[in-house]
N, C-alpha and C. Protein backbone atom coordinates (compact mmCIF):
# COMPACT_ATOMS: atom_id res chain seq x y z
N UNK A 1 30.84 81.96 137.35
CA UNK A 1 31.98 82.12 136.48
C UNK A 1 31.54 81.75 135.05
N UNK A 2 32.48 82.46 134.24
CA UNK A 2 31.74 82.31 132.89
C UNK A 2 32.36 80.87 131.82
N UNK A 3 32.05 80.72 131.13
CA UNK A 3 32.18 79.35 130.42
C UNK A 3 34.23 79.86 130.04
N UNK A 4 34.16 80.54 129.30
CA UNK A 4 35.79 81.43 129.09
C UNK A 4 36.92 81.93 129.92
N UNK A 5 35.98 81.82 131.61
CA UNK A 5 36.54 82.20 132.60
C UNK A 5 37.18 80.81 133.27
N UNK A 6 36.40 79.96 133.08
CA UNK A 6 36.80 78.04 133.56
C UNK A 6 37.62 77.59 132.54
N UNK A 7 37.89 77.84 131.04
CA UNK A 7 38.61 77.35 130.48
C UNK A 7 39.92 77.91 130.55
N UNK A 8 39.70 79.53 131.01
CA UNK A 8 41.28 79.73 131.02
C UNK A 8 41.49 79.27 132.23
N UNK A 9 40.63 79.34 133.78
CA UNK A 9 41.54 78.51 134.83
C UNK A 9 41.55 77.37 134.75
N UNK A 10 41.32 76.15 133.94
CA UNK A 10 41.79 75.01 133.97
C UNK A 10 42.33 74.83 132.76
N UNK A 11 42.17 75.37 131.72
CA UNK A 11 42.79 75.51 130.28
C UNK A 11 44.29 75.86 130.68
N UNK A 12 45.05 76.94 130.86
CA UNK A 12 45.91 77.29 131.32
C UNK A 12 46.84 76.24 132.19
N UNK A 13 46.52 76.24 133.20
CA UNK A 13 47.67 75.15 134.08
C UNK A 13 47.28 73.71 133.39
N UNK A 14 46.27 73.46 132.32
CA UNK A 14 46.68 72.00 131.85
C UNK A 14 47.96 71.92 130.71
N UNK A 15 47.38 73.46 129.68
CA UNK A 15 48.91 73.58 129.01
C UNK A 15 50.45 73.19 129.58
N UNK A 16 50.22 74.30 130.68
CA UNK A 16 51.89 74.21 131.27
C UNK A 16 52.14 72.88 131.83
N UNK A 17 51.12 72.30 132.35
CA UNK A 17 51.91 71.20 132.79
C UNK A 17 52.23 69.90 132.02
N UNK A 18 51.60 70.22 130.46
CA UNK A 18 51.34 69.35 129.19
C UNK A 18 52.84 69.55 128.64
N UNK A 19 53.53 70.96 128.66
CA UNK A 19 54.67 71.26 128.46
C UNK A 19 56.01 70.89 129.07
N UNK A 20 55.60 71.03 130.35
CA UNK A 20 56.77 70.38 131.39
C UNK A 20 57.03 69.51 131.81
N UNK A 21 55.92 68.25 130.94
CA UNK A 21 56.00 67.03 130.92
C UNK A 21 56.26 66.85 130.01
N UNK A 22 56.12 66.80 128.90
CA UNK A 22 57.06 66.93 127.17
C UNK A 22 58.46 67.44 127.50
N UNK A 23 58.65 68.15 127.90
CA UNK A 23 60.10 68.78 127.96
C UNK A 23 60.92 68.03 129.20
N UNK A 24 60.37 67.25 130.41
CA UNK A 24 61.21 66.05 131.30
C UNK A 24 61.22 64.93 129.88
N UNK A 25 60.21 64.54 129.42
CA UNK A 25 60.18 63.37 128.63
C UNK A 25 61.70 63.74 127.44
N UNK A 26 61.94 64.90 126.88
CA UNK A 26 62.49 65.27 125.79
C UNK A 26 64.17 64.78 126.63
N UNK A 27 64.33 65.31 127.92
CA UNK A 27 65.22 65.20 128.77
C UNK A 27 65.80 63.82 129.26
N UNK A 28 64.70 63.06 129.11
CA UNK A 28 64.94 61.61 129.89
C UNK A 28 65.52 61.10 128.63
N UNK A 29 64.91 61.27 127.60
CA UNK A 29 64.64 60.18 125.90
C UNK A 29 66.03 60.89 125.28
N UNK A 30 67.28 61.84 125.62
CA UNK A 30 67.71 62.41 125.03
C UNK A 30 69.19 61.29 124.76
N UNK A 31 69.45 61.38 123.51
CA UNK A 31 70.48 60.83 122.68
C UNK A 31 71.44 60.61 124.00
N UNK A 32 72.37 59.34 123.91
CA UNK A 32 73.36 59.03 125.03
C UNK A 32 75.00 60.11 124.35
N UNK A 33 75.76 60.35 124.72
CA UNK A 33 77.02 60.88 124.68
C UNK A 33 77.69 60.07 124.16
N UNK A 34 78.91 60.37 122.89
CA UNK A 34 79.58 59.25 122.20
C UNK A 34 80.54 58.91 122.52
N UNK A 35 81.23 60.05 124.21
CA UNK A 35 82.52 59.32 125.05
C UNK A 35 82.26 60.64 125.96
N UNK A 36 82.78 60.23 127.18
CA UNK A 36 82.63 60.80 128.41
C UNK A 36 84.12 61.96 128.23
N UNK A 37 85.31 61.55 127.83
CA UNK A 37 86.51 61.76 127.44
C UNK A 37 86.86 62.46 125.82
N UNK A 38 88.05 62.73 125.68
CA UNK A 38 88.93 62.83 124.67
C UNK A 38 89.79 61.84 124.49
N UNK A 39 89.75 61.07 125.39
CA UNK A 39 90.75 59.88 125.54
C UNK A 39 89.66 58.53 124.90
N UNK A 40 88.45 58.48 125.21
CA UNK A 40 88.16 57.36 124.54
C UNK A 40 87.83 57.82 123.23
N UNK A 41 88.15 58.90 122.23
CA UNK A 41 87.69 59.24 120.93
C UNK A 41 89.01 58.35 120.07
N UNK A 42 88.81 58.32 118.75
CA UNK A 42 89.86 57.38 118.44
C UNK A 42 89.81 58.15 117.07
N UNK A 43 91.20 58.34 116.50
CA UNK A 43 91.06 58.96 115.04
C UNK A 43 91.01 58.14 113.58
N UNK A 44 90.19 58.32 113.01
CA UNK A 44 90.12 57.36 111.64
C UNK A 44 91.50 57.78 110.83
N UNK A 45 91.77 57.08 110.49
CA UNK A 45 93.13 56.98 109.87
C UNK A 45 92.96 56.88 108.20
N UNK A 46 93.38 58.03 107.72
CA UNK A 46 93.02 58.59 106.37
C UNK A 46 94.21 58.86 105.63
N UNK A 47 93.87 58.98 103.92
CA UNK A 47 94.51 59.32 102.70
C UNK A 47 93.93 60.38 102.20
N UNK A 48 94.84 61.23 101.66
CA UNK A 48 93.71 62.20 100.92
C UNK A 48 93.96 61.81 99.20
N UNK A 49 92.95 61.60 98.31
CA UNK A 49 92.49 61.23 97.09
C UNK A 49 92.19 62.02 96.16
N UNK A 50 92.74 62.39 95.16
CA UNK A 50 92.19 63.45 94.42
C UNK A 50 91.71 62.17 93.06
N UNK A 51 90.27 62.89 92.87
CA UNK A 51 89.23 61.97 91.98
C UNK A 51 90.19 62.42 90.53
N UNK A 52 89.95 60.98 90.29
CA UNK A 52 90.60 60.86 88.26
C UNK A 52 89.46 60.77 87.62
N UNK A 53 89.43 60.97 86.07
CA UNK A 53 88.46 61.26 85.44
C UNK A 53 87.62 59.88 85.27
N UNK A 54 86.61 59.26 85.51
CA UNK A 54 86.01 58.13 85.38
C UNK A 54 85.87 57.44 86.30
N UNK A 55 86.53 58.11 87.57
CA UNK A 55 86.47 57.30 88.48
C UNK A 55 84.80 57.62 89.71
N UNK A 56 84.90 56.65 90.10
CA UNK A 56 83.95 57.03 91.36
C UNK A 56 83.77 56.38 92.26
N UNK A 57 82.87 56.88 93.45
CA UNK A 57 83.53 56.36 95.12
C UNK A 57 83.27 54.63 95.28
N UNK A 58 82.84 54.24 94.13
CA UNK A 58 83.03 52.53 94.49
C UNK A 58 84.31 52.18 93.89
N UNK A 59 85.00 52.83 92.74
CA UNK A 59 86.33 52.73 92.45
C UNK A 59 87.75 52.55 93.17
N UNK A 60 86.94 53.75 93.87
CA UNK A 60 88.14 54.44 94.75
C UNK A 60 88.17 53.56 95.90
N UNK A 61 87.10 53.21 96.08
CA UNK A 61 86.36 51.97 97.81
C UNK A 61 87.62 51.10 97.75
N UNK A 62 87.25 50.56 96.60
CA UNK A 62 87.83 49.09 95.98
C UNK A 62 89.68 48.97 95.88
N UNK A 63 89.75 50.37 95.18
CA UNK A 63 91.66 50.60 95.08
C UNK A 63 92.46 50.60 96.41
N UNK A 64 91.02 51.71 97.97
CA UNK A 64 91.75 51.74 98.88
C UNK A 64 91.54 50.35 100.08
N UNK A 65 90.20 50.40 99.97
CA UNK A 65 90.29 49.43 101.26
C UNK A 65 89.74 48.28 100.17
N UNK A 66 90.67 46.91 99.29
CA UNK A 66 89.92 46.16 98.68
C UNK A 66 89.17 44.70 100.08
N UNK A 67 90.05 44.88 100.97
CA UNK A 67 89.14 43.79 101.84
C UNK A 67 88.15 44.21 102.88
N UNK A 68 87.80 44.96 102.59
CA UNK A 68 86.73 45.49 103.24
C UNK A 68 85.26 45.80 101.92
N UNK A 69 84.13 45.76 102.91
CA UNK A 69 82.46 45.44 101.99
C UNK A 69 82.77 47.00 101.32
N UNK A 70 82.62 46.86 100.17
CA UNK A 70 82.64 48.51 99.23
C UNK A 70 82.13 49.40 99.61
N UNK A 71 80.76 48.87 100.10
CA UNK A 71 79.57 49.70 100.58
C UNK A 71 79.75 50.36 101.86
N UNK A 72 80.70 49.81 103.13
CA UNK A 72 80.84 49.99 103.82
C UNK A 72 82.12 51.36 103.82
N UNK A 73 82.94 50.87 103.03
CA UNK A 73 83.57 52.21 102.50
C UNK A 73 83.10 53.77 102.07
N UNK A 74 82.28 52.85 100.82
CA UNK A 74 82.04 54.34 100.46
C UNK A 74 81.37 55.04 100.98
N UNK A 75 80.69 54.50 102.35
CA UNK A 75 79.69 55.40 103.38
C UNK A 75 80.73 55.83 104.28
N UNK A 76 81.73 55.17 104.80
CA UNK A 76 82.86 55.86 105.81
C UNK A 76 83.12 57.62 104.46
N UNK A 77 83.26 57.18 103.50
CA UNK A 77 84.01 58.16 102.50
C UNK A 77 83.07 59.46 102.63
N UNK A 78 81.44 58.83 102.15
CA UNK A 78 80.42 60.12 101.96
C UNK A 78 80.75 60.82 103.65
N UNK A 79 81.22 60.14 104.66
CA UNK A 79 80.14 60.57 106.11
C UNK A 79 81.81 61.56 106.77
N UNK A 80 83.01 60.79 105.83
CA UNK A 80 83.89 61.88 106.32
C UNK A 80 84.19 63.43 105.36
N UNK A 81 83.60 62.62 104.41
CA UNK A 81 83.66 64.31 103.59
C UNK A 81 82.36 64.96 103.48
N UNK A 82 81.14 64.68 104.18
CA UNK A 82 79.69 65.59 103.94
C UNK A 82 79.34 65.57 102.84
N UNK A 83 79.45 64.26 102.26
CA UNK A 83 79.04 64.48 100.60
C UNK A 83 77.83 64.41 100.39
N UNK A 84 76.90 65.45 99.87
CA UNK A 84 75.29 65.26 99.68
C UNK A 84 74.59 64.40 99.59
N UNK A 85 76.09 63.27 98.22
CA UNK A 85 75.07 62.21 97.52
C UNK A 85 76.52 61.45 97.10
N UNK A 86 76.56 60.21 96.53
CA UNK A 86 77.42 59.59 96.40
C UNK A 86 78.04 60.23 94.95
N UNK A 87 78.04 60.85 94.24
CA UNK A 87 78.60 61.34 93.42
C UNK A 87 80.06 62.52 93.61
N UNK A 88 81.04 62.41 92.98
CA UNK A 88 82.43 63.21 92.93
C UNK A 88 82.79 63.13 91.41
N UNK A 89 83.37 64.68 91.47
CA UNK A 89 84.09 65.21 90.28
C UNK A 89 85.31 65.14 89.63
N UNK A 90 85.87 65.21 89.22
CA UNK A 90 87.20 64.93 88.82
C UNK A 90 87.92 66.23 89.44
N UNK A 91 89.26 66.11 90.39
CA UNK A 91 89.86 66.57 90.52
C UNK A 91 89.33 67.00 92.02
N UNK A 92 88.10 66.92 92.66
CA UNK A 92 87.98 66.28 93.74
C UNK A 92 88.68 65.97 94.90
N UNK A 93 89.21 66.36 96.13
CA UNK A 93 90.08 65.46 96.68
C UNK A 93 88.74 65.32 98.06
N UNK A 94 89.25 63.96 98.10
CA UNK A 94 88.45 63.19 99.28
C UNK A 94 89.27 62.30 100.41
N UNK A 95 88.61 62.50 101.80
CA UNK A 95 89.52 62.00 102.89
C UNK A 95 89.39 60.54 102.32
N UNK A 96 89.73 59.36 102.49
CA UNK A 96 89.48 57.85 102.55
C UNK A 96 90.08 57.09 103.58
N UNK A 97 89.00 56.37 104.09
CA UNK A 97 89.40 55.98 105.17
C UNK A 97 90.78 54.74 105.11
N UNK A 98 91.37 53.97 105.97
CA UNK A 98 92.62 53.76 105.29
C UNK A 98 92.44 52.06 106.17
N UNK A 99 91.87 52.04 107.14
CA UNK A 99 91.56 50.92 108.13
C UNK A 99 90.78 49.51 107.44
């Protein structure tokens, strides 16, 4: 047998089984579920905000939830509206969380 002829028969079935062991591993290691239910989901309880001129999302943190960490706000704020980056425009309206 030729040198090209042994690498594809043992070359070959070492791939696939290099694959189908990556892909159980991908299966085992995979992210847990964030509720089994609709019943254990819980709804954030929101305002909607339309941005004033000068203002911005540590402003707004502070006016809505003042006893709560700012920072902790204005990341509930970016993560319910998909905001790129912590920056908003005037006239703006943004969910805020209310909890």
């Amino acid at each position: 047998m030729t040198r090209r002829g042994r690498i594809v028969l043992i070359g070959v079935p070492v791939v696939l089984l290099a694959v189908f062991l990556l892909s159980l591993s991908g299966l085992f290691n995979s992210p847990a579920k964030a509720s089994d239910s609709a019943a254990d989901l819980a709804v954030t309880p929101t305002v909607t905000v339309t941005v004033q001129a000068g203002q911005s999302l540590w402003t707004i943190a502070g006016a809505v939830a003042s006893d709560r960490d700012a920072r902790d706000v204005v990341a509930d704020i970016v993560q319910l509206n998909n905001l790129p980056a912590a920056t908003v425009l005037p006239g703006q309206q943004l969910f805020v969380p209310t909890h």
